[in-house]
N, C-alpha and C. Protein backbone atom coordinates (compact mmCIF):
# COMPACT_ATOMS: atom_id res chain seq x y z
N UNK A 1 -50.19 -23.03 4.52
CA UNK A 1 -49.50 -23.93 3.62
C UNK A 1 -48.30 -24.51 4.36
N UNK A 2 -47.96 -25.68 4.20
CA UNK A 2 -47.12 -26.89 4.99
C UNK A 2 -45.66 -26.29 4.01
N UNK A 3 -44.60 -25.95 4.73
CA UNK A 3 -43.01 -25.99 3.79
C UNK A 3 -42.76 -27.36 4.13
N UNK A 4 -42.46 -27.96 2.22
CA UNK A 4 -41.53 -29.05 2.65
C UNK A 4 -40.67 -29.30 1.48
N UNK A 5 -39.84 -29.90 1.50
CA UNK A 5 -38.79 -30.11 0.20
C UNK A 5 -39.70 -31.15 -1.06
N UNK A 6 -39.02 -30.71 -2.03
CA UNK A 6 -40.30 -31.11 -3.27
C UNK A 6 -39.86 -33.27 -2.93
N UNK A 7 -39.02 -33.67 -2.44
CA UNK A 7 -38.84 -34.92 -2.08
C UNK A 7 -39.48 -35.51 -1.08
N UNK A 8 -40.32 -34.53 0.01
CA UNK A 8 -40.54 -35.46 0.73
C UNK A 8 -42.50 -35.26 0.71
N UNK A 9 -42.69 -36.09 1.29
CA UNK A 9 -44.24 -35.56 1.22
C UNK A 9 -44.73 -35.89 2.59
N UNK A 10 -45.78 -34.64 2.86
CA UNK A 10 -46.54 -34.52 4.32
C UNK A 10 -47.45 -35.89 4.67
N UNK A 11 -47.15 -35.98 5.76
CA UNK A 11 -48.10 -36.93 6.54
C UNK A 11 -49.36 -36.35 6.87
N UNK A 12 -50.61 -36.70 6.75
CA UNK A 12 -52.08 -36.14 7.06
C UNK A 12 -51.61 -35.48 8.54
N UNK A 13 -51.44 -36.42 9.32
CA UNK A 13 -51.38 -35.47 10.24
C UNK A 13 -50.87 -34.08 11.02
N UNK A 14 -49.89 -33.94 9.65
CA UNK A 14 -49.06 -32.38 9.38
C UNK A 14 -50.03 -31.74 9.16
N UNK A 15 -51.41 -31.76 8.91
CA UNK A 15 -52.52 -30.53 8.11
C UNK A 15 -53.32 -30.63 9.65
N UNK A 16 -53.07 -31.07 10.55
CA UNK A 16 -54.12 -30.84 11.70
C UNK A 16 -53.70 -29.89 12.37
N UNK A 17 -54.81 -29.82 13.26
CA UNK A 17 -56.20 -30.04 13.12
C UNK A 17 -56.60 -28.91 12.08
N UNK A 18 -57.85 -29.29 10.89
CA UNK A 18 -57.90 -28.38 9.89
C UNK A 18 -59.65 -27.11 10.67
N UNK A 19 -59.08 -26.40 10.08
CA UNK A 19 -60.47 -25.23 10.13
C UNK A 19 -61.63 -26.10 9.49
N UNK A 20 -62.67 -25.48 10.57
CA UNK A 20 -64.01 -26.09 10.23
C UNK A 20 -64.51 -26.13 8.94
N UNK A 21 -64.34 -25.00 8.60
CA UNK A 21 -64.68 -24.86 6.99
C UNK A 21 -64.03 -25.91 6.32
N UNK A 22 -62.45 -25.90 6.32
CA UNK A 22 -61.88 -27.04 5.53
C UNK A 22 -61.95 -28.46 5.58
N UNK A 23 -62.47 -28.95 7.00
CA UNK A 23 -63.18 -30.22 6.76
C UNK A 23 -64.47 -30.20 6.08
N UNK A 24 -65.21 -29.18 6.59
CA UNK A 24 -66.59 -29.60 5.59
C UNK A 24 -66.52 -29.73 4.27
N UNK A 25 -65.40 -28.98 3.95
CA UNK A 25 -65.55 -28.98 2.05
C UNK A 25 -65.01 -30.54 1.18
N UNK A 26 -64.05 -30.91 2.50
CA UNK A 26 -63.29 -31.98 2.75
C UNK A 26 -64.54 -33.39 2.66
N UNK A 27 -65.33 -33.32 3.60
CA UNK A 27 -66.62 -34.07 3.78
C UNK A 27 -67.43 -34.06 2.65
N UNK A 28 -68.19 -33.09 2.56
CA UNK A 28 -68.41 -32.66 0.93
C UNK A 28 -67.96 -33.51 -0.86
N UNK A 29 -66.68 -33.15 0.03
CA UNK A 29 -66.14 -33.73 -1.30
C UNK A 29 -66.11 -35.33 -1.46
N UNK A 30 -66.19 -35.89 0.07
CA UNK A 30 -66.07 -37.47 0.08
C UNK A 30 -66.61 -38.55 -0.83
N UNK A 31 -67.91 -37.17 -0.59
CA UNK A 31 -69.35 -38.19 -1.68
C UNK A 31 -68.53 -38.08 -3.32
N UNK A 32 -67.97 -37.34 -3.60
CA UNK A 32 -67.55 -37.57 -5.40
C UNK A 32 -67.19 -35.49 -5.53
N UNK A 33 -67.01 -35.73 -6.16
CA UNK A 33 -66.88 -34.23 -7.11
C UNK A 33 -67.93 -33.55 -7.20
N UNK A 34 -67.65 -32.29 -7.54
CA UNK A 34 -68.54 -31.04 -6.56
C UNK A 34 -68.21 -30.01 -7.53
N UNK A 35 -68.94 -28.94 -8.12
CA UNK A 35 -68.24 -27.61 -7.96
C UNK A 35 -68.58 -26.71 -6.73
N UNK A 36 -68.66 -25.61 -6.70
CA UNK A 36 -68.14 -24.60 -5.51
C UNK A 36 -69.53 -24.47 -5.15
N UNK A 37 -70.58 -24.42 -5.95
CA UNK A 37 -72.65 -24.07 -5.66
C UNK A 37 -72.54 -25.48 -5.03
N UNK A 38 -72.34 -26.35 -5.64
CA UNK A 38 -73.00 -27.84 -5.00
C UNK A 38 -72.50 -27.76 -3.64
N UNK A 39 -70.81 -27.21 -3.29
CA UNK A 39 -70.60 -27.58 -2.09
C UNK A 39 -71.20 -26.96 -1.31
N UNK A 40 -71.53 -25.31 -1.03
CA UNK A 40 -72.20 -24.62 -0.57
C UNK A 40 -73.77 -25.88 0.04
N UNK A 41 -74.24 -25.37 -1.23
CA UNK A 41 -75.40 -26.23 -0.96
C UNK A 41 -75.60 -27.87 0.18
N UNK A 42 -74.50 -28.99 -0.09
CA UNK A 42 -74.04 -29.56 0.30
C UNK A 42 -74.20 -29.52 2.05
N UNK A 43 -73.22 -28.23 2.22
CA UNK A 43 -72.37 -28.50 3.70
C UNK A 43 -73.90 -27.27 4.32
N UNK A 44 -74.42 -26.52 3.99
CA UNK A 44 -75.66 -26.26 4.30
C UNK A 44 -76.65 -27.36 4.88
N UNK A 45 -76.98 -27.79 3.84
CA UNK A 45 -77.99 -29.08 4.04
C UNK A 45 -77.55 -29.80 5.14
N UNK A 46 -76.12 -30.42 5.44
CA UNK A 46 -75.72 -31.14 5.84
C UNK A 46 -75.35 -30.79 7.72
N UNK A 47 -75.24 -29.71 7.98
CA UNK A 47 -75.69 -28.73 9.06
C UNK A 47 -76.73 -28.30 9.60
N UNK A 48 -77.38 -28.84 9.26
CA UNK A 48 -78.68 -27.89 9.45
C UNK A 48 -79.37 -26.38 9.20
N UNK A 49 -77.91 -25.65 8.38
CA UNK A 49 -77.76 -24.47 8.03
C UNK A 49 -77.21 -23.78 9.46
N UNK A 50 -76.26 -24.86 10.37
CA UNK A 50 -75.66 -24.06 11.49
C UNK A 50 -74.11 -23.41 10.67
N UNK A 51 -73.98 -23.75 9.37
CA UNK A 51 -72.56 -23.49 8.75
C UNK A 51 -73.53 -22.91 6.95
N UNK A 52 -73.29 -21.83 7.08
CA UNK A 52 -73.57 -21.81 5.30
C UNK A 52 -72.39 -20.52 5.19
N UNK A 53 -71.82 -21.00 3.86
CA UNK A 53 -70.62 -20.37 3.00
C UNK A 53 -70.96 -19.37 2.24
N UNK A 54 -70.25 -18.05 2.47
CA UNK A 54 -70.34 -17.25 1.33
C UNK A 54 -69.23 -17.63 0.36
N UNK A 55 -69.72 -17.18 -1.04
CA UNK A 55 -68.88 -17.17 -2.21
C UNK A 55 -66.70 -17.39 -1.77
N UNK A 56 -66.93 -16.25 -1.41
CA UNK A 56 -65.81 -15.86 -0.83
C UNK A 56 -65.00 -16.72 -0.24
N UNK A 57 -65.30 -16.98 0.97
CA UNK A 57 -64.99 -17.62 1.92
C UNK A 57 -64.70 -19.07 1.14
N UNK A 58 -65.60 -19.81 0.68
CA UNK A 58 -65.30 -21.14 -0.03
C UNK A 58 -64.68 -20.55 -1.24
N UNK A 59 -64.11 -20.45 -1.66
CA UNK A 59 -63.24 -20.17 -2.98
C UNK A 59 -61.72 -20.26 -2.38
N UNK A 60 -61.97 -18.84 -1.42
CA UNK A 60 -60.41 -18.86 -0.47
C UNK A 60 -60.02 -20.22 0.26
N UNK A 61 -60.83 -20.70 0.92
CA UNK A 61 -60.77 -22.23 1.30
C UNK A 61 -60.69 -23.07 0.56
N UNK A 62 -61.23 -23.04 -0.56
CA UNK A 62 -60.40 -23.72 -1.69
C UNK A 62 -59.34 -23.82 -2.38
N UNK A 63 -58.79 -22.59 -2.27
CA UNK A 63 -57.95 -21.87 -3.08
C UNK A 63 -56.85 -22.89 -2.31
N UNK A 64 -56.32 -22.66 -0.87
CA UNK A 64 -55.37 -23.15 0.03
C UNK A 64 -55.54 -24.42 -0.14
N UNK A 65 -56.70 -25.13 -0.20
CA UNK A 65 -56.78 -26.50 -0.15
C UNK A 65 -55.97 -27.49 -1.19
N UNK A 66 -56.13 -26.65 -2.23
CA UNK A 66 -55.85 -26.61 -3.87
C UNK A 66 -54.00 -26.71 -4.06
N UNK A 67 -53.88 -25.57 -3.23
CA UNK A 67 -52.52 -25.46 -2.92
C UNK A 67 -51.21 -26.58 -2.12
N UNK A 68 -52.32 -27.13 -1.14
CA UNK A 68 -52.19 -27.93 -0.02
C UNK A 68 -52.04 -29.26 -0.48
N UNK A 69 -52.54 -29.58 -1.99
CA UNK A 69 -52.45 -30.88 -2.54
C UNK A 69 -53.65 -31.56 -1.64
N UNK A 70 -54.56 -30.99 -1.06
CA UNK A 70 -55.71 -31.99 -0.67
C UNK A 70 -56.64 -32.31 -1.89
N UNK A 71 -56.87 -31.05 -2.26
CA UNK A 71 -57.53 -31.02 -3.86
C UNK A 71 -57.44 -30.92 -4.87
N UNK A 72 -57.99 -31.58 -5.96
CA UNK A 72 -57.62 -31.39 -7.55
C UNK A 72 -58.82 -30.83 -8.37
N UNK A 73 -58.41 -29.90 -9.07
CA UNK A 73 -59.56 -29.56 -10.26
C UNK A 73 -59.52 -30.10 -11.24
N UNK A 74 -60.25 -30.39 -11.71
CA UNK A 74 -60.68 -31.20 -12.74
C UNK A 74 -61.01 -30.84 -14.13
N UNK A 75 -59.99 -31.41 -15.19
CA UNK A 75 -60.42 -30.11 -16.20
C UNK A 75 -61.91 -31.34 -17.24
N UNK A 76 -62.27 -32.12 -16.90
CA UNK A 76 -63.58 -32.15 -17.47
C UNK A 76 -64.73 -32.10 -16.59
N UNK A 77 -65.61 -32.09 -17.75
CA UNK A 77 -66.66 -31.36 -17.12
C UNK A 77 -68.16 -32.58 -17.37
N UNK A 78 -68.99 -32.53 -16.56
CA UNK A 78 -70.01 -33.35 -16.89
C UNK A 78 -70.31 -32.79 -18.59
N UNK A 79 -72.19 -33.59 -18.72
CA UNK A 79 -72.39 -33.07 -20.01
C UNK A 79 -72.58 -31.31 -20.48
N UNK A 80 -71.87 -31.07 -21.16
CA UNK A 80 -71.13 -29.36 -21.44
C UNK A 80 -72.83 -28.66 -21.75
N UNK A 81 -73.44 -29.94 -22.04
CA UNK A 81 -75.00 -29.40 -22.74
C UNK A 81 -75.48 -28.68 -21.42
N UNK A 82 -75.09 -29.42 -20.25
CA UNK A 82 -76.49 -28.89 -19.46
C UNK A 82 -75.64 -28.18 -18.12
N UNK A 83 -74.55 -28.34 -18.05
CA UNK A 83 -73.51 -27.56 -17.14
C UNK A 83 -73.03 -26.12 -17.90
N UNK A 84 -73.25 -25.25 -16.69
CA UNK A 84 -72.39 -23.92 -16.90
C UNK A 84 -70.97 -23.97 -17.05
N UNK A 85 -70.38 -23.47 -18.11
CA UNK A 85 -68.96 -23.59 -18.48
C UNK A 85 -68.60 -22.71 -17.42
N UNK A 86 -68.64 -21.75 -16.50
CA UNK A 86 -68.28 -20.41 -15.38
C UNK A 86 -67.72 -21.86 -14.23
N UNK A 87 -67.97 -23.36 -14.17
CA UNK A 87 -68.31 -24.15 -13.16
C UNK A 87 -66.53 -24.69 -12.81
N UNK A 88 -66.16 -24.62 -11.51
CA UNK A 88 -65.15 -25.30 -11.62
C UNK A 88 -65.31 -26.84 -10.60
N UNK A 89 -65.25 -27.90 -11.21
CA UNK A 89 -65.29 -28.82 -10.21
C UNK A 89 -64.06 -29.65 -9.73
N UNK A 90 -64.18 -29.73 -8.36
CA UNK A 90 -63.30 -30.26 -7.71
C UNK A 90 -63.31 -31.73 -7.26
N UNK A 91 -61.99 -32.35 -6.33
CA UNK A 91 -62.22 -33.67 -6.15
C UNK A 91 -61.01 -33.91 -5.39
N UNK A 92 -61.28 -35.01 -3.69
CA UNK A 92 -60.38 -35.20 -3.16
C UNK A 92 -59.44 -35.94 -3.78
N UNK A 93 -57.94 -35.49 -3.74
CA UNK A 93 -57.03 -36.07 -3.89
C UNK A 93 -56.66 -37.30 -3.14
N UNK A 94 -55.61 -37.60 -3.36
CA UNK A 94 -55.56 -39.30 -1.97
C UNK A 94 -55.18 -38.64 -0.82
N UNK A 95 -54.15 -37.56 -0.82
CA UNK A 95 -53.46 -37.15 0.58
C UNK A 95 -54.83 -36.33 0.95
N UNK A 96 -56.00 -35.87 0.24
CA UNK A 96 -57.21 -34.84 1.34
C UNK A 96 -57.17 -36.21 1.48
N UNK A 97 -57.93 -36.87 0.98
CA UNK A 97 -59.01 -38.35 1.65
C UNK A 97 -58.22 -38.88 2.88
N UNK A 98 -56.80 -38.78 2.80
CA UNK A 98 -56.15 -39.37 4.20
C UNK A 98 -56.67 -38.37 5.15
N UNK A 99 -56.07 -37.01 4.88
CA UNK A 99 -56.28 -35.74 6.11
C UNK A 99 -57.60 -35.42 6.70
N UNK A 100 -58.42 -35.71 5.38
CA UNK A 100 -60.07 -36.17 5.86
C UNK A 100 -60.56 -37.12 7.27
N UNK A 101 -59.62 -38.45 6.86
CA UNK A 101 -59.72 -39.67 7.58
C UNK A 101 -59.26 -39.09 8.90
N UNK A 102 -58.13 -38.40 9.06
CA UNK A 102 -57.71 -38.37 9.72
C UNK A 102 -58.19 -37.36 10.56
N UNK A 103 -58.67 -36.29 10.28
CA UNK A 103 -59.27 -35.18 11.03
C UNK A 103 -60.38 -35.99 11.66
N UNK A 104 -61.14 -36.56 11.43
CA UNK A 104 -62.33 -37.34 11.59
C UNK A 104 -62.29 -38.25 12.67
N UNK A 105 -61.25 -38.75 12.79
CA UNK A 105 -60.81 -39.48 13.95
C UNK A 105 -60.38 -38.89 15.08
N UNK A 106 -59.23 -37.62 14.93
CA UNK A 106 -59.06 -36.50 15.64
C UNK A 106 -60.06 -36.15 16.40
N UNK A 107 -61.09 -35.60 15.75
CA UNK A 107 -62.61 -35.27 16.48
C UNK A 107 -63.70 -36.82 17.14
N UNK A 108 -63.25 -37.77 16.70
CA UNK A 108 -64.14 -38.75 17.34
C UNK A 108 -63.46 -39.61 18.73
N UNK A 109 -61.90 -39.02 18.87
CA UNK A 109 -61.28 -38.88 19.92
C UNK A 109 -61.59 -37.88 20.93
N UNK A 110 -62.18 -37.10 20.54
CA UNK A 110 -62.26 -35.57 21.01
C UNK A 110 -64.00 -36.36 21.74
N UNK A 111 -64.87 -36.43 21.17
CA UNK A 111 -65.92 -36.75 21.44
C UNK A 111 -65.64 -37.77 22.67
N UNK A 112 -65.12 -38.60 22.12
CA UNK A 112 -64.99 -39.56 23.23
C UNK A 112 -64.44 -39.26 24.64
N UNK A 113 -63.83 -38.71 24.67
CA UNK A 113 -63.24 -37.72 25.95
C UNK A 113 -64.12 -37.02 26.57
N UNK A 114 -65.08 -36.06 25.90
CA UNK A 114 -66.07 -35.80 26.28
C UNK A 114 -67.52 -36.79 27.16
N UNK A 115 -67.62 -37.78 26.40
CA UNK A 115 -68.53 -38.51 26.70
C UNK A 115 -67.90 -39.55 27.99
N UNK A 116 -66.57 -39.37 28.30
CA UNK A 116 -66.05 -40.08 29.48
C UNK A 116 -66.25 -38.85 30.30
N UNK A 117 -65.99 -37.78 30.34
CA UNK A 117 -65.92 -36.60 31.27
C UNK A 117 -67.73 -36.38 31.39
N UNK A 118 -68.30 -37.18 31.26
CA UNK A 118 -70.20 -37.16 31.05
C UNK A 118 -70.58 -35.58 30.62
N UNK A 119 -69.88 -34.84 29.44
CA UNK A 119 -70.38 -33.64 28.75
C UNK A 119 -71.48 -33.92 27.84
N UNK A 120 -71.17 -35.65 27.30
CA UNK A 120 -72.42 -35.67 26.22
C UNK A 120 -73.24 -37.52 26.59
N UNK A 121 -74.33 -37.18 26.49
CA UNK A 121 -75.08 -38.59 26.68
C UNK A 121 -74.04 -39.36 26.55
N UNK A 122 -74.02 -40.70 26.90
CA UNK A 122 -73.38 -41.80 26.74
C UNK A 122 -71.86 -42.31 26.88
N UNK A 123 -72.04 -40.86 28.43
CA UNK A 123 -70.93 -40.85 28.87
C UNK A 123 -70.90 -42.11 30.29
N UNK A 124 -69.42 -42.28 30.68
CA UNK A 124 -69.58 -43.64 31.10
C UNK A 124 -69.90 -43.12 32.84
N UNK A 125 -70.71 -44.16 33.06
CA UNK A 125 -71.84 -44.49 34.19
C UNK A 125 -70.58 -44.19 35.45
């Protein structure tokens, strides 16, 4: 968690570089609102299952995120008919969606460095 005086507010790039986990949930969340099964499911799929979340682990990563002002819970709920009330769903705030943006770029800097140092295809000739 970032200390700062309740007047001023963090720049995205104060949360870098974030833990793997916390971008994916971050990513995850880009597409719209989520509860905690969808994200699982989600950042699985979306890996190839080189990253799958226990319970645990995404809750606590939430928990900080939550804290962090990247994320907001949401106190409604789709239709109550066909959703589990146990469900909590979440949703990037504006400052995640910046730290999102911004991690994202972080790493596509990172790539690029790589691909000049010829570590990955389409590195320069």
């Amino acid at each position: 968690m970032l200390a700062m005086s309740p007047s001023t507010s963090p720049s995205a790039e104060a949360f870098l570089p974030l833990t793997p986990v916390a971008f994916e949930i971050l990513l995850a969340l880009a597409r719209g609102e989520m509860h905690g099964y969808a994200m699982m499911r989600d950042i699985e799929a979306r890996t190839d299952g080189r990253m799958s979340l226990h319970a645990g682990t995404l809750y606590r990563a939430l928990g900080r995120l939550l804290e962090d002002g990247l994320l907001e819970e949401l106190d409604e709920r789709p239709d109550p008919e066909v959703d589990d009330q146990r469900r909590r769903y979440y949703r990037l705030s504006g400052l995640g969606r910046a730290v999102a943006a911004a991690e994202a770029s972080r790493l596509e800097r990172q790539v690029g460095a790589a691909r000049a140092r010829r570590l990955l295809e389409g590195g320069a000739a």
